[in-house]
Protein backbone atom coordinates (compact mmCIF):
# COMPACT_ATOMS: atom_id res chain seq x y z
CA UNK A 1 2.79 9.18 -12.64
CA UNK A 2 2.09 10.07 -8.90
CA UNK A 3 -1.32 11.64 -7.64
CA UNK A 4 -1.74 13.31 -4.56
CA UNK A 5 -4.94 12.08 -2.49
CA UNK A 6 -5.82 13.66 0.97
CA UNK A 7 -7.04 10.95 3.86
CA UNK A 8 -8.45 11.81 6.34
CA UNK A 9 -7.33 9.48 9.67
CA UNK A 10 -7.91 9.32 13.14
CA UNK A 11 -5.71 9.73 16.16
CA UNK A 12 -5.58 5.50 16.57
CA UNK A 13 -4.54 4.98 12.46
CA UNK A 14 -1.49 7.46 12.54
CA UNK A 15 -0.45 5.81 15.90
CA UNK A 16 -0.77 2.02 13.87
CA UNK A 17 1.11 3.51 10.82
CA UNK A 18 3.77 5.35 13.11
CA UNK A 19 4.00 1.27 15.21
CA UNK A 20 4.49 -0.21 11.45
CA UNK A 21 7.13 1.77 10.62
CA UNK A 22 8.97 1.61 13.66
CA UNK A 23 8.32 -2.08 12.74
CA UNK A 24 10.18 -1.75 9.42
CA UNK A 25 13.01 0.59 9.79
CA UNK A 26 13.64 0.91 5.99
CA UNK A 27 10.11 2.28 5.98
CA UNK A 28 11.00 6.22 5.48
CA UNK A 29 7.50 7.42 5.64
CA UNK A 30 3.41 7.15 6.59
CA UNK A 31 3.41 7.66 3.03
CA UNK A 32 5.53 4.99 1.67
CA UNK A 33 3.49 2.58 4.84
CA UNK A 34 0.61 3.48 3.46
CA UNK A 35 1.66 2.73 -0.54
CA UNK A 36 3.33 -0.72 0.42
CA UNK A 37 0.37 -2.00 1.67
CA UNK A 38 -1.61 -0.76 -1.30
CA UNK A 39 0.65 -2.67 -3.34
CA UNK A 40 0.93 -5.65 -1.33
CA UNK A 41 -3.28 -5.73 -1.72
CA UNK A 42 -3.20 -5.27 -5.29
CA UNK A 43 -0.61 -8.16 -5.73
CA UNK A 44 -3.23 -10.41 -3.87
CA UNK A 45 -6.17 -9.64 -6.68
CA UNK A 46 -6.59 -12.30 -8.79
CA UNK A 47 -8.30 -11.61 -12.76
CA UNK A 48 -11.31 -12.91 -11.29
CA UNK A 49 -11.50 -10.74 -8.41
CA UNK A 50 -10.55 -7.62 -10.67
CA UNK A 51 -13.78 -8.52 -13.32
CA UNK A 52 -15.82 -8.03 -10.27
């Protein structure tokens, strides 16, 4: 199930999203930038960090 969630960003964070996708070509969208990097954070939570 997807959720649509609004952020708001500044001038400087859609010109560092635009640089990482021109960084990773298979990158089709801010969007899918923004969820790989949620993911990749997640995957770096350990069970202890999660209890917190």
């Amino acid at each position: 199930m997807e959720h649509i969630v609004s952020v708001g960003m500044d001038v400087e964070t859609l010109k560092q999203l635009d640089n990482l996708r021109r960084a990773h070509p298979n990158v089709p969208s801010r969007v899918e930038v923004i969820r790989r990097l949620i993911w990749a954070a997640h995957s770096k939570i350990t069970p202890t960090d999660a209890a917190e």
